[in-house]
Every structure is written in structure tokens, then in C-alpha cells.
N, C-alpha and C. Protein backbone atom coordinates (compact mmCIF):
# COMPACT_ATOMS: atom_id res chain seq x y z
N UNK A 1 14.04 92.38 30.42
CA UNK A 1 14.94 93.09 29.54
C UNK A 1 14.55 94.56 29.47
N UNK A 2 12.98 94.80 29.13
CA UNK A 2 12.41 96.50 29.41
C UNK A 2 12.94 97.00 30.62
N UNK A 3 12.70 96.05 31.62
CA UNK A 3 12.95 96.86 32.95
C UNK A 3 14.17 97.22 33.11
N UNK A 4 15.61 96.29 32.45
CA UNK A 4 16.97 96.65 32.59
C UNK A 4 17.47 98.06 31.98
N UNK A 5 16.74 98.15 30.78
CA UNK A 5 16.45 98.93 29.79
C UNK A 5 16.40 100.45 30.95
N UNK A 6 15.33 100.23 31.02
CA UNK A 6 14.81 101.58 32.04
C UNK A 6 15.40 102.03 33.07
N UNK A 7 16.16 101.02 33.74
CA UNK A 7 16.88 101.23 35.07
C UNK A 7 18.24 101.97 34.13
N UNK A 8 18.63 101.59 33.15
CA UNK A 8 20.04 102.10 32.34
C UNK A 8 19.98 103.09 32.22
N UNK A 9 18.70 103.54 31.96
CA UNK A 9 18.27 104.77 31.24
C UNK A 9 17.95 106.38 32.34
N UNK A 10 17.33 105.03 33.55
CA UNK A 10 17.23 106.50 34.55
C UNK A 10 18.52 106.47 35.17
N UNK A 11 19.48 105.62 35.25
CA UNK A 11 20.73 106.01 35.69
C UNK A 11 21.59 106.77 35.21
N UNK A 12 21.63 106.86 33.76
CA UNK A 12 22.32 107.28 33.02
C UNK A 12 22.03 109.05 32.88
N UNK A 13 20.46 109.11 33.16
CA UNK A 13 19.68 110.50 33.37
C UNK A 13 20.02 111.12 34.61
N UNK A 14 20.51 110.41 35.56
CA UNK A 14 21.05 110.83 36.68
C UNK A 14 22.27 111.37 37.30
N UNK A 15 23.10 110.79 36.55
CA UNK A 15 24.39 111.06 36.59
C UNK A 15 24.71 112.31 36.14
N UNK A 16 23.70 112.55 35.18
CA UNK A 16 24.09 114.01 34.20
C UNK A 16 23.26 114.96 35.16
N UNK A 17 23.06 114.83 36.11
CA UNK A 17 22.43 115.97 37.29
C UNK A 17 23.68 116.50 38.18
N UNK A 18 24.30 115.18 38.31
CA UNK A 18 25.48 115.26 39.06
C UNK A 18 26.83 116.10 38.96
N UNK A 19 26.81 116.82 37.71
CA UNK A 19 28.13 117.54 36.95
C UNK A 19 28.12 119.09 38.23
N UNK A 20 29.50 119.46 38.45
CA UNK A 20 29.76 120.08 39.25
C UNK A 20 29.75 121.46 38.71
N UNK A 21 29.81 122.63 39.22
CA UNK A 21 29.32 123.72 38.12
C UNK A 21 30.81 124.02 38.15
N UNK A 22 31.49 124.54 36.54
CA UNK A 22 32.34 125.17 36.34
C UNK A 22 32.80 126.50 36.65
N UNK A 23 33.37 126.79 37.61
CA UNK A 23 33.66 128.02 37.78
C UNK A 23 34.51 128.79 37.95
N UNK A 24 34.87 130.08 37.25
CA UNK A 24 36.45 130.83 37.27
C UNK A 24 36.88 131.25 38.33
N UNK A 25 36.69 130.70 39.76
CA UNK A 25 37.09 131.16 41.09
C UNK A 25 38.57 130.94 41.11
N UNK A 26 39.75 131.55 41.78
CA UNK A 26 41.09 131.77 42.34
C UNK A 26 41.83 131.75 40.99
N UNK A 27 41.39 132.40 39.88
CA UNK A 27 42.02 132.18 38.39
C UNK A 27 43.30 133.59 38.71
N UNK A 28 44.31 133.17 38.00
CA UNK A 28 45.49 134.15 38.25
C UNK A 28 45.23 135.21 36.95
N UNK A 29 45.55 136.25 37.03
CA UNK A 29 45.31 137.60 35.63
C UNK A 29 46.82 137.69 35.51
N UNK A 30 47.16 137.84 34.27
CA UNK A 30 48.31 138.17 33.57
C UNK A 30 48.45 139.51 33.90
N UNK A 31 49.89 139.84 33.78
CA UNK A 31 50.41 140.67 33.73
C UNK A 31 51.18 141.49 32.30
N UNK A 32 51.49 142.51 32.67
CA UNK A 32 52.11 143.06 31.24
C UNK A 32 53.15 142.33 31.27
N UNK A 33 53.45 142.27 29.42
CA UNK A 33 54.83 141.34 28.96
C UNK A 33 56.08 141.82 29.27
N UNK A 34 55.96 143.23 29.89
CA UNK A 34 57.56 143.37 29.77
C UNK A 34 57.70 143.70 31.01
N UNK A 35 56.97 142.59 32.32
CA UNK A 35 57.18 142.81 33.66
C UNK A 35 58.23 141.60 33.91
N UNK A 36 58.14 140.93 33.26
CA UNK A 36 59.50 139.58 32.61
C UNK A 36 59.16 138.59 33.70
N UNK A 37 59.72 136.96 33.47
CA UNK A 37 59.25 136.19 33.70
C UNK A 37 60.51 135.43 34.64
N UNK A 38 60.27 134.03 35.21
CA UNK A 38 61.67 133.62 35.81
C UNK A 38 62.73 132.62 34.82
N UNK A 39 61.80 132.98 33.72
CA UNK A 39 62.74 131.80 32.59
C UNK A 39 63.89 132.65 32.58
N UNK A 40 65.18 131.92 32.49
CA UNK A 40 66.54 131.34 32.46
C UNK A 40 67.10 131.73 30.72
N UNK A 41 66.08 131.88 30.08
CA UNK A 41 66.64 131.64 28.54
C UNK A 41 65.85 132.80 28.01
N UNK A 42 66.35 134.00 29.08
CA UNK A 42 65.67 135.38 27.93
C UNK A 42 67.01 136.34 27.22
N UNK A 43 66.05 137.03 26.33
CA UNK A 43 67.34 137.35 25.98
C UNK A 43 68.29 138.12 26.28
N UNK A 44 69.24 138.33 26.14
CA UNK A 44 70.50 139.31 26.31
C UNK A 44 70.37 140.65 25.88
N UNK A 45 70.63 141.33 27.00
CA UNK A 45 70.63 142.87 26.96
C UNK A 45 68.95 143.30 27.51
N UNK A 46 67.89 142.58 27.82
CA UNK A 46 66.79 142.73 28.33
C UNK A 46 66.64 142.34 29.34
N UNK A 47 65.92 144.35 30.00
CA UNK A 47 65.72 144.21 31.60
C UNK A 47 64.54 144.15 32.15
N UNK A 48 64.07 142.83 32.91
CA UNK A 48 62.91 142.53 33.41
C UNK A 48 62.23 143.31 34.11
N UNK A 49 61.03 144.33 33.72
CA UNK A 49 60.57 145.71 34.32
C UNK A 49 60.43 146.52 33.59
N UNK A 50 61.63 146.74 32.36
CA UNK A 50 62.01 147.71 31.77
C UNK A 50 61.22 147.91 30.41
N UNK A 51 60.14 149.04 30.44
CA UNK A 51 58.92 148.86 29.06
C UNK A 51 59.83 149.39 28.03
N UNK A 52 61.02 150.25 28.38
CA UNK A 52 61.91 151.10 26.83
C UNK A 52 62.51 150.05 26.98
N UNK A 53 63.30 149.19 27.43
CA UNK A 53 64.20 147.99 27.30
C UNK A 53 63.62 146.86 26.59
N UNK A 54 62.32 146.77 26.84
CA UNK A 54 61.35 145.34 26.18
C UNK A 54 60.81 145.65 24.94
N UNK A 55 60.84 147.31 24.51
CA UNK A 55 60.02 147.66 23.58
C UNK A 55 61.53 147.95 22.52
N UNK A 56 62.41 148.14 22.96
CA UNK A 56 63.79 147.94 22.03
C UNK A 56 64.02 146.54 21.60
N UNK A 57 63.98 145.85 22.59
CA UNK A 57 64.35 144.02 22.32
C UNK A 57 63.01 143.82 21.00
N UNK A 58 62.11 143.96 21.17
CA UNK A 58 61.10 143.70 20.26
C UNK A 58 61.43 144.35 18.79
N UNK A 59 61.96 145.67 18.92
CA UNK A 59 62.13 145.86 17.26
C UNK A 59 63.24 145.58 17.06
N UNK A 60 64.59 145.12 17.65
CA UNK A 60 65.90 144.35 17.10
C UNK A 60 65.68 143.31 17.00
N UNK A 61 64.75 142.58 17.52
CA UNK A 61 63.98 141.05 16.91
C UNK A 61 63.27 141.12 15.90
N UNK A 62 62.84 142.02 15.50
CA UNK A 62 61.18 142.32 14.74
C UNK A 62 62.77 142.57 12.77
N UNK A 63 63.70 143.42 13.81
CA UNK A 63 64.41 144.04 12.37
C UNK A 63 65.57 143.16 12.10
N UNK A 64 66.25 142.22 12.96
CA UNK A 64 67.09 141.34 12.21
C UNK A 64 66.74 139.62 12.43
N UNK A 65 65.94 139.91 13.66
CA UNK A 65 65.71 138.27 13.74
C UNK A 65 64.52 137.59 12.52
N UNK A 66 63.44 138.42 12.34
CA UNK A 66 62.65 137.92 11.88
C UNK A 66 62.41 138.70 10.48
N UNK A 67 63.45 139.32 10.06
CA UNK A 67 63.33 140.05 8.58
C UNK A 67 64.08 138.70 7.67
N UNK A 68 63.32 138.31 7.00
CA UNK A 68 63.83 137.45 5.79
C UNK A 68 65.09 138.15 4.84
N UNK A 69 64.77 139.62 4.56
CA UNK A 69 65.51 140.42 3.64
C UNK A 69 66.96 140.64 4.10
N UNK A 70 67.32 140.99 5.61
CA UNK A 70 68.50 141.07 6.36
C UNK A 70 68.97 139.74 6.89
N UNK A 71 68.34 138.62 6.62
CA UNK A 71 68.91 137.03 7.24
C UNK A 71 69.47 136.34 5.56
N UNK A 72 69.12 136.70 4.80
CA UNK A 72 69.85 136.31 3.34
C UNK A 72 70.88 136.70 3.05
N UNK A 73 71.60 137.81 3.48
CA UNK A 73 72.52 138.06 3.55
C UNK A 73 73.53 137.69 3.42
């Protein structure tokens, strides 16, 4: 029973030698947000490229989509 014991034990010690090293090799880097994406469901009147076009879409979202004060209305 000791000896099963021990054999469990150095196997179990062994396996954990075996772990492969984690590493950030061929990882893709983001790009800026308003180089636009291939989704199908962006919004209207925004041009993929365009930083004054993406940076307008953001404050007509920012000022009627997501203002509580102008959606009560």
C-alpha cells in the first residue's frame, strides 16, 4: 500500500515537470478604433478610416444615445 502510495506520488511529481512553457509568440496587436472593423452592423453615416468621422459618431452617441436627460423626452 506505501509503495502504491509513493509510485502516485512520484508520478503525480512528474507530470508537473511536463507543463509546456506559455508563450506570447504570433499574438496579433490591435489597431486604432476608428480603423473600423468587417462587422455588417456599424453604424450609419460612419467611415471606416475616418478619425473626424469616428470621433463625430462617438459624441452623437455620447449626446443622444446615451444621455438619459435627452432620451426622456
Amino acid at each position: 500500500m506505501m509503495r502504491l502510495a509513493c509510485i502516485l506520488a512520484l508520478a503525480a511529481t512528474l507530470t508537473a515537470c511536463g507543463d509546456k512553457a506559455q508563450t506570447l509568440s504570433g499574438t496579433k496587436h490591435d489597431g486604432a478604433a476608428f480603423e473600423g472593423t468587417t462587422n455588417p452592423y456599424n453604424a450609419p453615416g460612419w467611415k471606416a478610416g475616418d478619425k473626424t468621422s469616428w470621433e463625430q459618431q462617438l459624441k452623437t452617441r455620447t449626446q443622444y444615445g446615451q444621455n438619459e436627460y435627452t432620451r426622456a423626452n
